[in-house]
Structures are given as structure tokens and as C-alpha cells.
C-alpha atoms as a PDB file:
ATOM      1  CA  UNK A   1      13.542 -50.703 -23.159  1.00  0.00           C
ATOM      2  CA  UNK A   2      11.706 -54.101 -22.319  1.00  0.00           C
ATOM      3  CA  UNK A   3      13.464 -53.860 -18.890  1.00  0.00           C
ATOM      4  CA  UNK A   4      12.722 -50.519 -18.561  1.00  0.00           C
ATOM      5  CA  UNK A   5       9.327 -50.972 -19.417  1.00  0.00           C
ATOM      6  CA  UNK A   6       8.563 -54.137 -17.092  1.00  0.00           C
ATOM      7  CA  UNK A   7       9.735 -51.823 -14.426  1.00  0.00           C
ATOM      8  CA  UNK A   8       7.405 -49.377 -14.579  1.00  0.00           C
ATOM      9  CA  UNK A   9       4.690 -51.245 -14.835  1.00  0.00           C
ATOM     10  CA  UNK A  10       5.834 -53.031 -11.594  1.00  0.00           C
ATOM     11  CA  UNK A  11       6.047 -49.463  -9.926  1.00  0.00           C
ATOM     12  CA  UNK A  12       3.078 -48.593 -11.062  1.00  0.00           C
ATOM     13  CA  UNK A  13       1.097 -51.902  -9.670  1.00  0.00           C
ATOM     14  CA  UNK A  14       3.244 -50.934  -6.668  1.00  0.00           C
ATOM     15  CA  UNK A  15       1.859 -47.608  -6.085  1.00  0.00           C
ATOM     16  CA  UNK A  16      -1.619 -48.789  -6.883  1.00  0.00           C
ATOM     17  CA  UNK A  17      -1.669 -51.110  -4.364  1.00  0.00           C
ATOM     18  CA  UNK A  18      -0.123 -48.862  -2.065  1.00  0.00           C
ATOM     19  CA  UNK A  19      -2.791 -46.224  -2.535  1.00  0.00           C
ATOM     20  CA  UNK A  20      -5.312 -48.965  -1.807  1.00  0.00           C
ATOM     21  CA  UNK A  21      -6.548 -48.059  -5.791  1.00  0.00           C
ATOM     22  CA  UNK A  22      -6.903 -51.771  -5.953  1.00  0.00           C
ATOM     23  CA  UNK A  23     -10.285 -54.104  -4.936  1.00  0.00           C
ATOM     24  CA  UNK A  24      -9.942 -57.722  -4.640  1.00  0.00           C
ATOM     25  CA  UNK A  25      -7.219 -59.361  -5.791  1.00  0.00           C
ATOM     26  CA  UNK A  26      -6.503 -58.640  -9.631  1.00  0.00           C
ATOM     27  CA  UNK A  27      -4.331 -55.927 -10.619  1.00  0.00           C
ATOM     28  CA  UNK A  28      -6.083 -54.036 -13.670  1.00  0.00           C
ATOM     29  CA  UNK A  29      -4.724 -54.619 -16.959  1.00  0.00           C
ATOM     30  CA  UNK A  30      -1.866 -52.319 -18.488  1.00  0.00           C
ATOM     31  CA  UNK A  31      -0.648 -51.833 -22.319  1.00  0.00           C
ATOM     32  CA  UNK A  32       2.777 -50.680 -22.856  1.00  0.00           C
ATOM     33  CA  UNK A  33       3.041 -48.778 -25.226  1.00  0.00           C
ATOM     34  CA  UNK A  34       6.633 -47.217 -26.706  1.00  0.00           C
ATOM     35  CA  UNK A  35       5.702 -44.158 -29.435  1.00  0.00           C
ATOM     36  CA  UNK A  36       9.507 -44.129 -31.391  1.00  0.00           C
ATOM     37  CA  UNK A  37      10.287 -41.250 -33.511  1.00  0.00           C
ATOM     38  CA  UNK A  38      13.931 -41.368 -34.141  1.00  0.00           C
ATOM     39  CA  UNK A  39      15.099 -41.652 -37.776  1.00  0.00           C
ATOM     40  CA  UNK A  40      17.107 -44.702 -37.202  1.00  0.00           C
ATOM     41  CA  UNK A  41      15.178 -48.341 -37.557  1.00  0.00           C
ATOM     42  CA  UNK A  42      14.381 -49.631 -33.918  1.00  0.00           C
ATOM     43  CA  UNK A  43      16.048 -52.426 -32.901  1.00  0.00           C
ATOM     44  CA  UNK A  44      15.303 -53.007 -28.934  1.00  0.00           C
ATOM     45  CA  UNK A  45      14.037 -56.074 -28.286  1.00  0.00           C
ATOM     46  CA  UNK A  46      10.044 -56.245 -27.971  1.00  0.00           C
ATOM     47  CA  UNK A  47       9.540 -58.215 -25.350  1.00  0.00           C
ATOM     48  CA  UNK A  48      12.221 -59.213 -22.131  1.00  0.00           C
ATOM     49  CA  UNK A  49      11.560 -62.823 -22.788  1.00  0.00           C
ATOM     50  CA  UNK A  50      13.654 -62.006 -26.143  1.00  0.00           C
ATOM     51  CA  UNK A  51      16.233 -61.047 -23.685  1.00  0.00           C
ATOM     52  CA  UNK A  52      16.664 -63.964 -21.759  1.00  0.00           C
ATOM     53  CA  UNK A  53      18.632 -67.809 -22.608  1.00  0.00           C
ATOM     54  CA  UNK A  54      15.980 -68.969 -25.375  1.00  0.00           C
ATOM     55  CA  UNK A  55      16.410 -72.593 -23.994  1.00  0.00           C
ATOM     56  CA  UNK A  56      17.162 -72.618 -19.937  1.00  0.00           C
ATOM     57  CA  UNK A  57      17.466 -75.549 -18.026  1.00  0.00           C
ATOM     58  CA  UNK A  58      15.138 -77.500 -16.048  1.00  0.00           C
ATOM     59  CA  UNK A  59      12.650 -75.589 -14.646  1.00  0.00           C
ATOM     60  CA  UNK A  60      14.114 -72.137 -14.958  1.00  0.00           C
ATOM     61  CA  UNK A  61      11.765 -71.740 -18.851  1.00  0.00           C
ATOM     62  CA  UNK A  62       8.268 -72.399 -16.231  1.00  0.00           C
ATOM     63  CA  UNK A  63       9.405 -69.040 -13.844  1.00  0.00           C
ATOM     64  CA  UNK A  64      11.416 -66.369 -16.337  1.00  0.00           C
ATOM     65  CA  UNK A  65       9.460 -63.343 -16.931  1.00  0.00           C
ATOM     66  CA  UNK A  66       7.049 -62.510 -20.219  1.00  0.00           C
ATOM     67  CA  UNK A  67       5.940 -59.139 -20.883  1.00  0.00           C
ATOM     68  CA  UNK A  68       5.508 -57.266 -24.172  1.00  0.00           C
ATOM     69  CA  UNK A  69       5.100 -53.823 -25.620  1.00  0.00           C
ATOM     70  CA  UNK A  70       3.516 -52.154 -27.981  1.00  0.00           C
ATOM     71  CA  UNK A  71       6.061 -50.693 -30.484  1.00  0.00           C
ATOM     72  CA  UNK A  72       4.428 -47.841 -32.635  1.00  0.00           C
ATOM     73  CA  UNK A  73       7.014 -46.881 -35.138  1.00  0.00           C
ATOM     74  CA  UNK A  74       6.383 -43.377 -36.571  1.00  0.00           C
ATOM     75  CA  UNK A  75       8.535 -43.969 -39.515  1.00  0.00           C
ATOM     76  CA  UNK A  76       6.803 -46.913 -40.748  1.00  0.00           C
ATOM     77  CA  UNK A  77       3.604 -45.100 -41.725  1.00  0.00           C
ATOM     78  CA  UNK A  78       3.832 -42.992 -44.818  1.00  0.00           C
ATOM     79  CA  UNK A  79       1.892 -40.399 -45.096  1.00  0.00           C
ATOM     80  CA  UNK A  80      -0.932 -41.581 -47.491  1.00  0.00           C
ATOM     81  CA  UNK A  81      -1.352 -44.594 -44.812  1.00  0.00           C
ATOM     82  CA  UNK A  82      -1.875 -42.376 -42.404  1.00  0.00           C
ATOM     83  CA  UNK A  83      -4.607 -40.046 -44.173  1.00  0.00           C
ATOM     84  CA  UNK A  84      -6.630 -42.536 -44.118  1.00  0.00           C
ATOM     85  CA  UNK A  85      -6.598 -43.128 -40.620  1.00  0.00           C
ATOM     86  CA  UNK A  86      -8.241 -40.784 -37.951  1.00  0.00           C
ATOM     87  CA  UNK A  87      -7.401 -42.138 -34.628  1.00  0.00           C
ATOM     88  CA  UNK A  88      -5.183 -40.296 -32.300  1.00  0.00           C
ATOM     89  CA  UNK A  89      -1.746 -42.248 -32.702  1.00  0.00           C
ATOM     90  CA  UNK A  90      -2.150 -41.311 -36.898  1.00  0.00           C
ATOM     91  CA  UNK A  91      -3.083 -37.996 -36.084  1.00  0.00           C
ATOM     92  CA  UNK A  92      -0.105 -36.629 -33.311  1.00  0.00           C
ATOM     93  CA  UNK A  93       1.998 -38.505 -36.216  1.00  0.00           C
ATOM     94  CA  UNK A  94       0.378 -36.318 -38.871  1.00  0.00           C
ATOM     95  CA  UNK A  95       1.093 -33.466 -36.489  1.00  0.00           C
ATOM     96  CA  UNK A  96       4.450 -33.798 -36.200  1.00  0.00           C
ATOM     97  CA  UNK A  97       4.844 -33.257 -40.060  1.00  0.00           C
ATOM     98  CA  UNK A  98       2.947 -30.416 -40.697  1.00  0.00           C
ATOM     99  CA  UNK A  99       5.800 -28.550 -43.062  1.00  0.00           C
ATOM    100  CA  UNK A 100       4.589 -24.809 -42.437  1.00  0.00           C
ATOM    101  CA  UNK A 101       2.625 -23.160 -39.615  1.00  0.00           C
ATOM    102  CA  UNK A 102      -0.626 -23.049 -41.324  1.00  0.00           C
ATOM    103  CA  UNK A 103      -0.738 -26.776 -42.942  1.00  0.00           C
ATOM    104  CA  UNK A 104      -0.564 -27.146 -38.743  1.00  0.00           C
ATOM    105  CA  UNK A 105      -3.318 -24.846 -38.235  1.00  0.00           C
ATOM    106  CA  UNK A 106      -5.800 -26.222 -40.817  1.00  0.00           C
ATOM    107  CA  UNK A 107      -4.946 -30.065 -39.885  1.00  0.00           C
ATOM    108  CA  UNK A 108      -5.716 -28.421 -36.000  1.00  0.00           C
ATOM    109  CA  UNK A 109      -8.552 -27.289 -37.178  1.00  0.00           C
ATOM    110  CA  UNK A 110      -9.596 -30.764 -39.170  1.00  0.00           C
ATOM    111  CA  UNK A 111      -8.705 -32.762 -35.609  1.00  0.00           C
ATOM    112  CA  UNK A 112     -11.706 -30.541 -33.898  1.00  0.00           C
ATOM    113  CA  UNK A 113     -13.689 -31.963 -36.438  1.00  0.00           C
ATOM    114  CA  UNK A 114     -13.258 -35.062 -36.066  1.00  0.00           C
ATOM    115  CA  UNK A 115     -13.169 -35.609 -32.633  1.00  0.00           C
ATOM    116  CA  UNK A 116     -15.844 -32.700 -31.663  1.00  0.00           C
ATOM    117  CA  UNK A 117     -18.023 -35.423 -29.705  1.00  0.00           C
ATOM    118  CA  UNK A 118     -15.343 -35.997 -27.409  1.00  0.00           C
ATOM    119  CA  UNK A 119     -14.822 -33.033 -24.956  1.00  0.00           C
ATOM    120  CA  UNK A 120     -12.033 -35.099 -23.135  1.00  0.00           C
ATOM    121  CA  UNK A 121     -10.335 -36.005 -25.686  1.00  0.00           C
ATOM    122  CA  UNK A 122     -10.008 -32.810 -27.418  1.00  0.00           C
ATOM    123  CA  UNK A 123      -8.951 -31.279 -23.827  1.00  0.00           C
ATOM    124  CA  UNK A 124      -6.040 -33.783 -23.759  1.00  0.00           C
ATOM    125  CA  UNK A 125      -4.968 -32.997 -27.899  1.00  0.00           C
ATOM    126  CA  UNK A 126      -5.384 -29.404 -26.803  1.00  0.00           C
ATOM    127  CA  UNK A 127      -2.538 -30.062 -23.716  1.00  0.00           C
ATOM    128  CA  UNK A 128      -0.419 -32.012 -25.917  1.00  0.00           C
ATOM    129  CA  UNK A 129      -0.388 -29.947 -28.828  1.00  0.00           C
ATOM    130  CA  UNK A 130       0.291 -26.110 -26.899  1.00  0.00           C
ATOM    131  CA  UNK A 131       2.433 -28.088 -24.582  1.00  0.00           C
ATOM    132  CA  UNK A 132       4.984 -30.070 -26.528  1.00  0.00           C
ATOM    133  CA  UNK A 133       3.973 -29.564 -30.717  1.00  0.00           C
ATOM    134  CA  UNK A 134       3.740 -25.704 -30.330  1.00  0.00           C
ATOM    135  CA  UNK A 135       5.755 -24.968 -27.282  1.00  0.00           C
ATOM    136  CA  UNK A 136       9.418 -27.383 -28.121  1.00  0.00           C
ATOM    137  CA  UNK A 137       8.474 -27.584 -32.377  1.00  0.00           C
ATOM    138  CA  UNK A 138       7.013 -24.148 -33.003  1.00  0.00           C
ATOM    139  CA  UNK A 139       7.990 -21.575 -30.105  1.00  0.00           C
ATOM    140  CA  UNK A 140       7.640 -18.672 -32.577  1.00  0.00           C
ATOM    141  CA  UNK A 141       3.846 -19.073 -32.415  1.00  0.00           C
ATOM    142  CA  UNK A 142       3.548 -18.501 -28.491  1.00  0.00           C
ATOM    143  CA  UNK A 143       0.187 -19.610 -28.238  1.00  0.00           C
ATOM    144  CA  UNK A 144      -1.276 -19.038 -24.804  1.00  0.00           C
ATOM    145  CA  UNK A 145      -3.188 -21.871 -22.612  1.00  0.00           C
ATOM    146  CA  UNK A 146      -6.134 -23.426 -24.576  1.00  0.00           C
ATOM    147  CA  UNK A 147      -9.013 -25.570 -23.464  1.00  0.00           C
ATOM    148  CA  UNK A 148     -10.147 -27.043 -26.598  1.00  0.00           C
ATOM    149  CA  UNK A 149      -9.157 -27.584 -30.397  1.00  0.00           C
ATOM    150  CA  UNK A 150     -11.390 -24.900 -31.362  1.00  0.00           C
ATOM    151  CA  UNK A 151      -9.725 -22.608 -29.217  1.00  0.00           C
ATOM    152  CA  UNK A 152      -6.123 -23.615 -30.694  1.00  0.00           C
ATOM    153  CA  UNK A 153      -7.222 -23.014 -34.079  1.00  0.00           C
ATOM    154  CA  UNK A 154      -8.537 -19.564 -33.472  1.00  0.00           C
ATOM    155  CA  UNK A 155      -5.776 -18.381 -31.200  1.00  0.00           C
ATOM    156  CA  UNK A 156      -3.215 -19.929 -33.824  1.00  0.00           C
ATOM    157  CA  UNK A 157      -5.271 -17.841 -36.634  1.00  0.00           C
ATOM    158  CA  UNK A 158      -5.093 -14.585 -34.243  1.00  0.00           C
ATOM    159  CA  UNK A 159      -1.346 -15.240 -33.608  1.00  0.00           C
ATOM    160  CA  UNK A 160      -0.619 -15.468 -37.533  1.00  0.00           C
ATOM    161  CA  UNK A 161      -1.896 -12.030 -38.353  1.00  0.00           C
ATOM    162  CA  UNK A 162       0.331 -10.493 -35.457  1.00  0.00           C
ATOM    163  CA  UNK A 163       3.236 -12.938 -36.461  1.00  0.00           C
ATOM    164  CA  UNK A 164       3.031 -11.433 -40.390  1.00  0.00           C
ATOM    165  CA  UNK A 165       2.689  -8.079 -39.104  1.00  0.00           C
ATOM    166  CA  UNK A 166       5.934  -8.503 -37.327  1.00  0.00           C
ATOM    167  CA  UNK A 167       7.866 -10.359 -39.916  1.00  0.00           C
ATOM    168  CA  UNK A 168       6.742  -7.620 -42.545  1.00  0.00           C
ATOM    169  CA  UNK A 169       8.057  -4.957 -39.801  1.00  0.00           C
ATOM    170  CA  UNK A 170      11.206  -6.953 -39.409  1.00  0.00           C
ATOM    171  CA  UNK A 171      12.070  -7.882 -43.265  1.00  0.00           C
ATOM    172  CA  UNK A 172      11.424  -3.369 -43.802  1.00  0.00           C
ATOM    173  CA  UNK A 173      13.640  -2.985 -40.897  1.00  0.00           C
ATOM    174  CA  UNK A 174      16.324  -5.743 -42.246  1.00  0.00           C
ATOM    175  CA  UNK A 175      15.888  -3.800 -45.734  1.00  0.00           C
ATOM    176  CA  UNK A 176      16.680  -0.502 -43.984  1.00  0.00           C
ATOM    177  CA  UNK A 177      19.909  -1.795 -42.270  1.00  0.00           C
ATOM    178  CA  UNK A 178      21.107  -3.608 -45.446  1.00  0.00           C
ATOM    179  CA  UNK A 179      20.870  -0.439 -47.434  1.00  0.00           C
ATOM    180  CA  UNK A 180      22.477   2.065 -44.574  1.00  0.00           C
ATOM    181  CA  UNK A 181      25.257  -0.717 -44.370  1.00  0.00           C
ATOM    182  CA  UNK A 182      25.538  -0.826 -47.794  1.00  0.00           C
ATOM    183  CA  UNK A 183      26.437   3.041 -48.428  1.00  0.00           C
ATOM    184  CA  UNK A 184      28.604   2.903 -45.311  1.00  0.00           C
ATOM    185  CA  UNK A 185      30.647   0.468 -46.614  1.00  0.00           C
ATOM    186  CA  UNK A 186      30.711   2.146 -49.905  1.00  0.00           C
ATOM    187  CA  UNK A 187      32.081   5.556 -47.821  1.00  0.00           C
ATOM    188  CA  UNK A 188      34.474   3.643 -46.262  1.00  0.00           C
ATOM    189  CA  UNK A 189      35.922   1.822 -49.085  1.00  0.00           C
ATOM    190  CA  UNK A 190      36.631   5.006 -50.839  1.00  0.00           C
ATOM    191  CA  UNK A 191      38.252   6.816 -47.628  1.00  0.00           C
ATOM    192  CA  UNK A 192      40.440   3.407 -46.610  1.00  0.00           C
ATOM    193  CA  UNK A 193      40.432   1.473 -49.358  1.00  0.00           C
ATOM    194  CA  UNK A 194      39.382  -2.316 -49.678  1.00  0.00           C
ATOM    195  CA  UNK A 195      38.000  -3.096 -46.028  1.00  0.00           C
ATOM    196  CA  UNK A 196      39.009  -6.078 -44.075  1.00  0.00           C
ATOM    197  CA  UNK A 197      36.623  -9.275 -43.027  1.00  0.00           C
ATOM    198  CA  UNK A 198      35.998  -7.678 -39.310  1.00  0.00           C
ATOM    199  CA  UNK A 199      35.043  -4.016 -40.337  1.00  0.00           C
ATOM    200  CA  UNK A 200      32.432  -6.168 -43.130  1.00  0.00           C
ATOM    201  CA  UNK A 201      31.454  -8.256 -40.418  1.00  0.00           C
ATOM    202  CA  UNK A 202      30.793  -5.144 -38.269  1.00  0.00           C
ATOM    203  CA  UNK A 203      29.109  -3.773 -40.922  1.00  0.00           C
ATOM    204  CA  UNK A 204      26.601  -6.779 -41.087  1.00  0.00           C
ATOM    205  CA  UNK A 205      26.263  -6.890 -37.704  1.00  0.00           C
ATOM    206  CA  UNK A 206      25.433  -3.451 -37.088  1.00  0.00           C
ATOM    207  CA  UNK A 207      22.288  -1.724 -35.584  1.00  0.00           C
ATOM    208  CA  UNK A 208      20.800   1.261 -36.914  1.00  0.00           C
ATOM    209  CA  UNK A 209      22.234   3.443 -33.984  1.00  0.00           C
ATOM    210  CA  UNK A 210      25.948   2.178 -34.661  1.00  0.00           C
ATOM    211  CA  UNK A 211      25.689   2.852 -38.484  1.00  0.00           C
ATOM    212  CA  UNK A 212      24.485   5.894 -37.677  1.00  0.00           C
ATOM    213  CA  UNK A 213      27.664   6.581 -35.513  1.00  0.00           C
ATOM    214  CA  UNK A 214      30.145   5.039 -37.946  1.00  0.00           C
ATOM    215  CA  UNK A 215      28.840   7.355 -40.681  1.00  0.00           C
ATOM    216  CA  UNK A 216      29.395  10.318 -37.956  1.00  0.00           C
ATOM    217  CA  UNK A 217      33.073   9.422 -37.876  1.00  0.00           C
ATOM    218  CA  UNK A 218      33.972   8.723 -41.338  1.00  0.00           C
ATOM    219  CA  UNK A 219      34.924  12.803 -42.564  1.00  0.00           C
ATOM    220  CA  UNK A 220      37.272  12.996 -39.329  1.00  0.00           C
ATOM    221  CA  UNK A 221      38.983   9.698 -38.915  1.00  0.00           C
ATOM    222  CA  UNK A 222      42.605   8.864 -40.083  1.00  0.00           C
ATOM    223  CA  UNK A 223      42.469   5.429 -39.628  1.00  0.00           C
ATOM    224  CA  UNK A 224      39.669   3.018 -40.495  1.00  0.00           C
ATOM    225  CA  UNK A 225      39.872   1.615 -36.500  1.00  0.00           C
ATOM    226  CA  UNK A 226      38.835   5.668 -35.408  1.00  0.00           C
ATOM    227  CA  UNK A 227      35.268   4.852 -37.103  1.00  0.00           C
ATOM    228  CA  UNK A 228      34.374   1.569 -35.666  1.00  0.00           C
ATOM    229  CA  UNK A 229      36.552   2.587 -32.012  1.00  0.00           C
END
């Protein structure tokens, strides 16, 4: 990662310069900065000096490269450190760990509190969070494009109402099948006997229009294979 990282800051001074970005002759100032959230410790060296011979000859120590980075290690901050911290690092941390939908929602809603005097800021949170948090961690919410915080949290509130109307439509729907299925089986148990794993399978796997087929076929088949054919 040091490598890595001294690279792209080289590009980056690289392109600068090349888009004549730069007046005079210092290069602005850059902080690298590496935001890990893997579970495992991080054990990359820090800096590429760490990578090179600790003790090298002559005048080679004078010329070998230095540059740092800024390690921010989301699994060293519990979460009562981080409550009492409200700067953007601690809060896409505290993001991240929102356990349900809503505990996302009302810490969305706490963020456009705290950083309501900072239109810029909020725009970027609002990117961030609809573009990567919502969008790769929470799909099912499908929130559309969003300018501000304030705008998140009401389109997230919006999108919960519709999201338990359709999960209450889905879990009387799943009730439904289960019971349909359930006499099915019961029908075909007592024509054919014990059924097999694939015809339960089939069972469990079955829409309302195949159940309704299967239960169609079960006074005139012979063989437990004529209903599910």
C-alpha cells in the first residue's frame, strides 16, 4: 500500500503540472489517507521508508524515499468512542453499522443536523451515502438521486411505508402458498403415499398457478410423476 500510495500521489503531481494547475514552483500539499475496513488487523507497512534496508550504505540513507499515510482503522474505534465524535470519518464509520434500516434513517437524519451549515458537505454525505451505503449495503431501499441529507431522510421515510406495504403483501402471499402447499401435499400423501424429497421440494417451490394445476391432476393421475409432469 505505501508503494501504491507514493504512486499516486506522484501521478497526481504529474497531472497537475501537466494541466498547468500549478503556480510557481511548489507542488500543493497532499494527505494520504487509507480508510481500512476489513475484519482482519492491518499490517501494511505505514510508510515506504519502513520498506526499505533500515541501515544503507554510504550515501544511499541521504536519497531513499519518505512518505507516510494516514491509516484510519475502522475497527479500532468502538462504538461509544465514536458517539462522541461528530466529524465525518466517525460518522461514515457509524454509518456503516447501522443494524436495521431505520437506526440508518434516524442517524441520517441526526448527520443533517449536525452538519446543516455546510451545504457542501452535506451534498457530498448525500453522494456517498445513496451511492455506495444505500446502493452496494442496502439495495432493497432503492432510494432515488438526492441533493441533500434532508432529502435522504425523507425519501428513506417515504420508501419505508411502500417497503412495509410490500413486505406485509408478500408475508400474506407467502402465508397463502404455504397453506395451498400444505393441503396439496396432504392430497398427495394420501393418493401416493409418503412423497419423495423432489415432489416436497416442488411443493415448496411452487407458485400459486402450479399448485393450482397439481391439485387439477391429483383425482386422475396413476402415478405421482402425472401430477407434477
Amino acid at each position: 500500500m505505501a508503494v501504491r500510495l507514493m504512486t499516486y500521489v506522484g501521478l497526481l503531481y504529474q497531472d497537475l503540472i501537466k494541466g498547468g494547475q500549478i503556480t510557481g514552483r511548489h507542488l500543493p500539499p497532499v494527505l494520504p489517507i487509507v480508510f481500512y475496513t476489513g475484519d482482519t488487523p492491518w499490517s501494511a507497512a505505514t510508510d515506504i521508508a519502513e520498506l526499505l534496508p533500515k541501515d544503507p550504505p554510504g550515501l544511499i540513507a541521504r536519497y531513499l524515499p519518505r512518505m507516510a499515510y494516514l491509516l484510519i482503522d475502522e475497527n479500532a474505534y468502538s462504538d461509544e468512542a465514536l458517539a462522541g465524535l461528530k466529524n465525518v470519518v466517525a460518522a461514515t464509520i457509524r454509518l456503516e453499522r447501522q443494524q436495521s434500516p431505520r437506526d440508518l434513517a434516524r442517524f441520517i437524519e441526526a448527520l443533517h443536523r449536525w452538519f446543516a451549515d455546510d451545504a457542501e458537505l452535506e451534498r457530498i454525505l448525500s453522494v456517498w451515502i445513496r451511492e455506495y451505503l444505500l446502493r452496494d449495503l442496502r439495495p432493497e431501499l432503492n432510494v432515488p438521486e438526492a441533493h441533500d441529507l434532508g432529502e435522504i431522510t425523507m425519501q428513506l421515510a417515504e420508501r419505508f411505508k411502500q417497503w412495509e406495504r410490500e413486505v406485509k403483501t408478500e408475508g400474506r402471499l407467502e402465508g397463502r402458498l404455504e397453506g395451498e402447499a400444505l393441503v396439496l401435499q396432504r392430497q398427495l400423501t394420501r393418493r401416493f403415499g409418503s412423497l419423495p424429497e423432489w415432489a416436497q421440494q416442488r411443493l415448496r417451490s411452487a407458485s400459486s398457478e402450479e399448485l393450482e394445476t397439481w391439485a387439477d391432476r391429483v383425482l386422475d393421475a396413476t402415478r405421482l410423476e402425472e401430477v407434477f409432469g
